[in-house]
Protein backbone atom coordinates (compact mmCIF):
# COMPACT_ATOMS: atom_id res chain seq x y z
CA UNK A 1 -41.49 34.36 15.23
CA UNK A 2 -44.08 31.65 14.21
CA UNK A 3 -46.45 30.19 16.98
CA UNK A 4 -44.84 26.65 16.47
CA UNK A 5 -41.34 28.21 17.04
CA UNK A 6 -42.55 30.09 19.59
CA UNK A 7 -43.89 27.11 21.60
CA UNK A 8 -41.23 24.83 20.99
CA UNK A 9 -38.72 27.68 22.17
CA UNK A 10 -40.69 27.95 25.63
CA UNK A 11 -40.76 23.94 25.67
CA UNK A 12 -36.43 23.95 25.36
CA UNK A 13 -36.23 26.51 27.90
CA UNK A 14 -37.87 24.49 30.62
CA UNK A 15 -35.23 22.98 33.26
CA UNK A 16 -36.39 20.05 32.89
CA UNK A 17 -33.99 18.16 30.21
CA UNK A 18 -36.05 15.03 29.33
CA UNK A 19 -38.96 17.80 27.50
CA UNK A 20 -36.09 19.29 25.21
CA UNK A 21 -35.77 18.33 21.27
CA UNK A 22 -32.06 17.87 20.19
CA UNK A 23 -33.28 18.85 16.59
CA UNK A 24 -33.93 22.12 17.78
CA UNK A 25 -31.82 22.63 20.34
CA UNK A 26 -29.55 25.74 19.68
CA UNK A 27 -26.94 27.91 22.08
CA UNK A 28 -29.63 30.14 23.16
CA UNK A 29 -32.49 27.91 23.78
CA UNK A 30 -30.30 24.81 25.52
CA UNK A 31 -27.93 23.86 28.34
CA UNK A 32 -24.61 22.39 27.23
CA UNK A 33 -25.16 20.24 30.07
CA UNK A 34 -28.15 18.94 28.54
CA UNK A 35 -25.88 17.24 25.27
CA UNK A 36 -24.01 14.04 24.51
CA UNK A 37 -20.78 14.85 26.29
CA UNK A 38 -22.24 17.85 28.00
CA UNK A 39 -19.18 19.73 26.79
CA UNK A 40 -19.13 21.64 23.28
CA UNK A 41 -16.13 19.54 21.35
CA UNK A 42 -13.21 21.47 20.51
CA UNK A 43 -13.14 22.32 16.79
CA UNK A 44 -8.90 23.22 16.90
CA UNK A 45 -8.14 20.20 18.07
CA UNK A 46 -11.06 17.64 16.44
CA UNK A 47 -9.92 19.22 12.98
CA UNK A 48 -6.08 18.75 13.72
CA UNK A 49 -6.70 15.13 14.08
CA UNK A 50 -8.70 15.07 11.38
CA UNK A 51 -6.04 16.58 9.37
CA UNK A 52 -3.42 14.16 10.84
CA UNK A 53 -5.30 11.13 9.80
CA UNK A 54 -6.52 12.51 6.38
CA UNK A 55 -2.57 12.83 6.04
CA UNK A 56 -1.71 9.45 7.25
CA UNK A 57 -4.29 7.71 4.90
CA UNK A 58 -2.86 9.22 2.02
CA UNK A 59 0.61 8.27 3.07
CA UNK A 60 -0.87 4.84 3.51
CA UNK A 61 -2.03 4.39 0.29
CA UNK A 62 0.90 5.77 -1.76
CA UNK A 63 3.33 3.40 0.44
CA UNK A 64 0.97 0.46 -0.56
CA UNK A 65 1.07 1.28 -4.20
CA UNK A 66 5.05 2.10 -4.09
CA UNK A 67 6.12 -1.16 -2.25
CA UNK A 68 3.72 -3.39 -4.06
CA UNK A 69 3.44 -5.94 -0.89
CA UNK A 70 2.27 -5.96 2.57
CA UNK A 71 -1.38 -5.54 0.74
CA UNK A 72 -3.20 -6.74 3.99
CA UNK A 73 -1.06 -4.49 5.66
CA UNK A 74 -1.98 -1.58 3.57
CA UNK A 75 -5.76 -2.24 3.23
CA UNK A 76 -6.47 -2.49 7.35
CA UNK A 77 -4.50 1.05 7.47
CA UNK A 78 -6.31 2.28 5.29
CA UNK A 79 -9.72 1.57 6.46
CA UNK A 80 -8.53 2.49 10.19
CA UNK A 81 -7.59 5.78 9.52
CA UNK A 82 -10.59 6.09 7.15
CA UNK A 83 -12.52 5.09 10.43
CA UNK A 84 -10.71 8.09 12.40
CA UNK A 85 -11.39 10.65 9.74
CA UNK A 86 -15.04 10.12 9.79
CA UNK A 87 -15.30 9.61 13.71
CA UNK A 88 -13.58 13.15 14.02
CA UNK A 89 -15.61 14.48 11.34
CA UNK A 90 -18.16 13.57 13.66
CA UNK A 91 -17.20 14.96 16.58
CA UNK A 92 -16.49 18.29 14.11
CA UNK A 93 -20.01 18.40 13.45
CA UNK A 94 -21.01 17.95 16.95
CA UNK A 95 -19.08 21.48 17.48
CA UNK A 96 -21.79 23.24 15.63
CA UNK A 97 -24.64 21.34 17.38
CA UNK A 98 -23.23 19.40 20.52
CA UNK A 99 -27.25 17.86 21.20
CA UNK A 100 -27.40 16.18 17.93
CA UNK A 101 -27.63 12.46 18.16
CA UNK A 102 -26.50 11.73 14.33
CA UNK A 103 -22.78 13.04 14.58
CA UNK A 104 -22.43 11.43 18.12
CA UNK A 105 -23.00 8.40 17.19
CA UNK A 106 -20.51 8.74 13.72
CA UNK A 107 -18.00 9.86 16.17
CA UNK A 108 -18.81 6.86 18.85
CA UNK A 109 -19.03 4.16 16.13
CA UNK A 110 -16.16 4.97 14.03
CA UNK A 111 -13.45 5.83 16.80
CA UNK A 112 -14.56 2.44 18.56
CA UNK A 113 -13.90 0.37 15.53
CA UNK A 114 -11.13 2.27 13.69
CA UNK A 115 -8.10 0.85 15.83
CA UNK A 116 -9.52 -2.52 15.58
CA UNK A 117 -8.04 -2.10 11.54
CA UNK A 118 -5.33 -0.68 12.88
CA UNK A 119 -4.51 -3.70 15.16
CA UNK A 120 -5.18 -5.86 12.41
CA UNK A 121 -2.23 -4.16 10.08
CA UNK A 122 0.04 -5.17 12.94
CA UNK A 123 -1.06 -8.85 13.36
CA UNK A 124 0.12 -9.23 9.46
CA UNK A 125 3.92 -7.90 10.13
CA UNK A 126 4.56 -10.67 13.03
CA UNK A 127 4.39 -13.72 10.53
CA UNK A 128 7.36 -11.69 8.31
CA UNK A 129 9.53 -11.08 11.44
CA UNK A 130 9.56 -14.32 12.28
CA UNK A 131 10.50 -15.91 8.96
CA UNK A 132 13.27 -13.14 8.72
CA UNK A 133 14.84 -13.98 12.13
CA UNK A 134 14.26 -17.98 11.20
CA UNK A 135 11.23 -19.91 11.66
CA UNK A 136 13.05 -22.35 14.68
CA UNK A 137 13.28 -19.19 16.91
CA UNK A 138 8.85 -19.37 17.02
CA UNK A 139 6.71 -21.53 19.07
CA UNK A 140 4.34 -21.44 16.13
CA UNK A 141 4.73 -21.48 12.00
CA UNK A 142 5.11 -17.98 10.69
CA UNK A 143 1.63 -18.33 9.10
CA UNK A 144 -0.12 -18.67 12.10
CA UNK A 145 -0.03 -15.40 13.61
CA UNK A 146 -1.88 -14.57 11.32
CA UNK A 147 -4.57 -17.10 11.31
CA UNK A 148 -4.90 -17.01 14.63
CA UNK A 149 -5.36 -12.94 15.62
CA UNK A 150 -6.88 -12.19 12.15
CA UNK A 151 -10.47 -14.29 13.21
CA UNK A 152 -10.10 -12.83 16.94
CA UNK A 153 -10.24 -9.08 15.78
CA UNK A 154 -12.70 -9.58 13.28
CA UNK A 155 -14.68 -11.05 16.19
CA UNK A 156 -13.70 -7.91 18.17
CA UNK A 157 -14.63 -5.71 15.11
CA UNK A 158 -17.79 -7.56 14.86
CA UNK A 159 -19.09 -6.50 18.11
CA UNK A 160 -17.87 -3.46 18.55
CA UNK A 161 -19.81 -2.57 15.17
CA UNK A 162 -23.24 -4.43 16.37
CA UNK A 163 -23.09 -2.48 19.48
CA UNK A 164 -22.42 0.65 17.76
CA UNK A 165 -25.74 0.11 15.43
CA UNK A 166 -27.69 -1.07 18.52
CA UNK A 167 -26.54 2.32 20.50
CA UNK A 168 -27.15 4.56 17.34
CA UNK A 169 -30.61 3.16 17.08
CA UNK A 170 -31.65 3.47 20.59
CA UNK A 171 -32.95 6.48 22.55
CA UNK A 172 -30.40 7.34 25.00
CA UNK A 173 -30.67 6.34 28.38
CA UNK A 174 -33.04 2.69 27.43
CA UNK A 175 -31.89 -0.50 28.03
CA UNK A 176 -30.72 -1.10 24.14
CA UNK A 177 -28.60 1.95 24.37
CA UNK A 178 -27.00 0.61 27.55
CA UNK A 179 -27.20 -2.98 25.71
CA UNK A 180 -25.20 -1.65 22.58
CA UNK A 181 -22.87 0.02 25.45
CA UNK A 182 -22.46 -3.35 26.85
CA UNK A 183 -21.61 -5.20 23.35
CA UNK A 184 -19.22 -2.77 22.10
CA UNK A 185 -17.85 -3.26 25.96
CA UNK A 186 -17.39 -6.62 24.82
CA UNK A 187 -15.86 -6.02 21.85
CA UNK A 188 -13.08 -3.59 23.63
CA UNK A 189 -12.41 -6.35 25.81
CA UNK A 190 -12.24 -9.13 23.29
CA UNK A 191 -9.11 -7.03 21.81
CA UNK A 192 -7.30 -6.06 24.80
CA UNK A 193 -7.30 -9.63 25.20
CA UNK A 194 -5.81 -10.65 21.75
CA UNK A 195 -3.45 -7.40 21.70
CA UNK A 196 -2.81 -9.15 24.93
CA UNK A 197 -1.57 -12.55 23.65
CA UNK A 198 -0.32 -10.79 21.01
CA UNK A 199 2.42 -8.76 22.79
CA UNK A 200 2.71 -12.19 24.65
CA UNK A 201 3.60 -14.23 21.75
CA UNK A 202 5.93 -11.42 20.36
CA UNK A 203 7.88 -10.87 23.82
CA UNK A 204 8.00 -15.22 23.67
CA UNK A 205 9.43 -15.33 19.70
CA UNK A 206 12.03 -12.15 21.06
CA UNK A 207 13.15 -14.03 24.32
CA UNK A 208 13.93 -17.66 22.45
CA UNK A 209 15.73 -15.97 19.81
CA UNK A 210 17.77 -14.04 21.90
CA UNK A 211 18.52 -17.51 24.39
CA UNK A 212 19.38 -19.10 21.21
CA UNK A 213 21.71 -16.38 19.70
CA UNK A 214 23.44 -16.44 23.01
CA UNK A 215 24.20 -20.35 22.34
CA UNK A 216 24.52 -20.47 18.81
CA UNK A 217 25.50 -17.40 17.75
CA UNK A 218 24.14 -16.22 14.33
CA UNK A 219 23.79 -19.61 13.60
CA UNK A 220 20.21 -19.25 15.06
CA UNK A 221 19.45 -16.84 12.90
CA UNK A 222 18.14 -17.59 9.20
CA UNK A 223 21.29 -16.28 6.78
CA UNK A 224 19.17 -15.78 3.62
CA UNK A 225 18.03 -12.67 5.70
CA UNK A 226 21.32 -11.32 7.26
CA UNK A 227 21.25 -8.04 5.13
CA UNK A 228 17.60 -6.93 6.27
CA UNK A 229 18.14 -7.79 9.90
CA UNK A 230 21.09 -5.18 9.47
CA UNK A 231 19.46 -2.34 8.00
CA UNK A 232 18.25 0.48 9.96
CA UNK A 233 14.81 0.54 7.61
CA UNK A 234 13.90 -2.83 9.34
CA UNK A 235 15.23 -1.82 13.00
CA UNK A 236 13.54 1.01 12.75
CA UNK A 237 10.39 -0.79 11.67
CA UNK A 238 10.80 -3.15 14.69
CA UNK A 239 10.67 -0.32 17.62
CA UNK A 240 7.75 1.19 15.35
CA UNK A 241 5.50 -1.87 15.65
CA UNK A 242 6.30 -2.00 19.28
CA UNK A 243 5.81 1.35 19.75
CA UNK A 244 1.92 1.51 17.65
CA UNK A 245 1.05 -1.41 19.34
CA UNK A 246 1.74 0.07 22.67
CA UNK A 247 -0.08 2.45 21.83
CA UNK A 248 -3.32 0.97 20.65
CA UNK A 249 -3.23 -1.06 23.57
CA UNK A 250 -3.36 1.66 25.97
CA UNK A 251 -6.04 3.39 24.11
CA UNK A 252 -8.36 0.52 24.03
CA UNK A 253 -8.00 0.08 27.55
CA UNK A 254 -8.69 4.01 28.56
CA UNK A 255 -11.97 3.17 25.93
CA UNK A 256 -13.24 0.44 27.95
CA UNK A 257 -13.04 2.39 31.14
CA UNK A 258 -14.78 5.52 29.47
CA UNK A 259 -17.49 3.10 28.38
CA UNK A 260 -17.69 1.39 31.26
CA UNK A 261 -18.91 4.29 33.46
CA UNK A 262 -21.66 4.72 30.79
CA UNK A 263 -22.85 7.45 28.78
CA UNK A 264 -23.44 10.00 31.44
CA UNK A 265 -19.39 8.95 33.31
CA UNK A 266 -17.10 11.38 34.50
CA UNK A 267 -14.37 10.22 31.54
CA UNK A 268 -17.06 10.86 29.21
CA UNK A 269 -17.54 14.11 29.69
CA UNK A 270 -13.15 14.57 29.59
CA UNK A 271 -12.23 16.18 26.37
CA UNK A 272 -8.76 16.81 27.00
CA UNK A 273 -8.06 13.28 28.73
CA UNK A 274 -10.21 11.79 25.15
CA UNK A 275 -8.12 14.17 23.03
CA UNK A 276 -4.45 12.68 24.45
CA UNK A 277 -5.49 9.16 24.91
CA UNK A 278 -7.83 8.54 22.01
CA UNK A 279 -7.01 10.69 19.30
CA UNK A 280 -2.95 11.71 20.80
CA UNK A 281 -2.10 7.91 21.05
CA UNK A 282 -3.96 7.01 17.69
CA UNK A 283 -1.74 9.47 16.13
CA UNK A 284 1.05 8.71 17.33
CA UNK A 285 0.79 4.72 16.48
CA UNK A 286 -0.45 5.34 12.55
CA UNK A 287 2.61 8.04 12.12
CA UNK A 288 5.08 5.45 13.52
CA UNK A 289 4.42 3.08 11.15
CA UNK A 290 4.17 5.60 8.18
CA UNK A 291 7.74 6.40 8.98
CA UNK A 292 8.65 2.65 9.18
CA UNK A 293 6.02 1.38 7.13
CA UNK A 294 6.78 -2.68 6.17
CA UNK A 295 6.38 -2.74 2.70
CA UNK A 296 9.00 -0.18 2.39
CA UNK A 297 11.79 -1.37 5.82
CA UNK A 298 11.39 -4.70 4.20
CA UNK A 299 12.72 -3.67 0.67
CA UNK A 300 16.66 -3.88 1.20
CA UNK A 301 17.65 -7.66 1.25
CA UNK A 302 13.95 -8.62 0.84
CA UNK A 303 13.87 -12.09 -0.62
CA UNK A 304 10.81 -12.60 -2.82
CA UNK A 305 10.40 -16.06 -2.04
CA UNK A 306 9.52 -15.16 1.99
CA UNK A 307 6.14 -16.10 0.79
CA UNK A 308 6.60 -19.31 0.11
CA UNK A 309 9.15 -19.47 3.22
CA UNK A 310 6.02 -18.83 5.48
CA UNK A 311 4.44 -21.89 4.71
């Protein structure tokens, strides 16, 4: 053994944390306690998701190409489960060398920011459910779902991604680690509050159609549409949506309260309680709408002109 390997050995062995190097930290020379999530990630079940996703992008991605519509649809499912194949890449690589501060912060970043895509996929569908049900049934015009929740994620993307680069720039435990903490906080919060109004808005559209079927029959419905509202493709697509967005919303909640008790919090350092409500309810949300995926539920008694409808 050299002399400088020899001295920094004796340095990583001292009790005291704050003398240690990550870089060349190893099993032997360093205390789990002394890493990121003071756990060693679990490499069966960070690879399974990995696996999952990598599955569910390419699913994404053929469906976009075979239905040829729901682009926007396509493209923000796409890049979210892009997101959540790097971010458990990440957390893959941290299973080899849990003190390393480049993985974490892969991991951190792109799991923070991936279901803000995914979020965005579902903002596109509510315009087309409303124009197939009938425009009168809506508070607002079809097209402004999405003009309205498309700005407020970006917004929440936005932040989440400048805290991410603030975090992965700092040196843990300063005040512009806990200030790119804070701002990806922020960001969490800014889209619980849309998924908020969204679910709002879509529970609103459901009850006023329902009041008005119940006084004018199917007259409150728009015909030109009859045959999609029937098939089980589109039904099926309908409890999906609900279902993913569910789903996300319950993550991104369980994220802000992980984040919120900071880097060294008792949720951070819960791999199985990360594993069921990050990466289990993630899962779950992109394979619902793979097996329901729009551009496909909408094809039987899709009317090409619903574009022009929306306006």
């Amino acid at each position: 053994m050299s002399l400088v390997a020899a001295v920094a050995t004796t340095l990583l062995r001292r009790d005291d944390p704050m003398k240690y190097d990550p870089e060349l930290c190893t099993f032997e020379t360093c205390d789990i306690e002394w890493s990121f999530y003071r756990y060693r990630p679990s490499l069966a079940a960070n690879a399974t998701l990995t696996a999952l996703f990598a599955i569910s992008l390419i699913a994404y991605a053929i469906q976009g190409v075979m239905s040829k519509r729901f682009y926007g649809f396509s493209i923000a499912m796409v890049l979210g489960t892009i997101c959540e194949c790097l971010g458990y890449v990440g957390r893959i690589m941290m299973w080899n060398n849990p003190w390393k501060e480049v993985p974490f912060m892969i991991q951190i970043c792109c799991l923070t920011i991936g279901p803000a895509f995914l979020a965005a996929g579902i903002y596109f569908c509510l315009s087309r459910i409303v124009t197939t049900f009938g425009r009168e049934n809506s508070r607002l015009g079809p097209l402004w779902y999405p003009r309205i929740f498309i700005p407020c994620d970006v917004l929440s993307l936005a932040l989440q991604g400048a805290g991410g680069g603030i975090a992965s720039t700092a040196v843990a435990g300063t005040s512009a680690a806990d200030l790119g903490k804070n701002i990806m906080i922020a960001g969490l919060v800014s889209q619980v509050v849309t998924l908020g109004a969204f679910i709002i808005l879509a529970i609103d559209f459901s009850l006023r159609t329902l009041r008005r079927m119940k006084s004018m029959g199917e007259g409150a419905l728009d015909p030109r549409h009859a045959a999609l509202r029937r098939s089980f493709a589109f039904r099926g697509f309908l409890v999906a949506l609900s279902v993913a967005t569910l789903l996300i919303f319950t993550r991104c909640v369980y994220r802000i309260a992980e984040l919120s008790g900071g880097w060294d919090g008792h949720l951070m350092k819960d791999e199985p309680l990360f594993i069921a409500l990050e990466g289990g309810l993630i899962v779950a949300a992109v394979f619902a709408l793979n097996l329901f995926n729009p551009g496909l539920c909408f094809r039987e008694g899709y009317d090409k002109t619903l574009s022009e409808e929306m306006k």
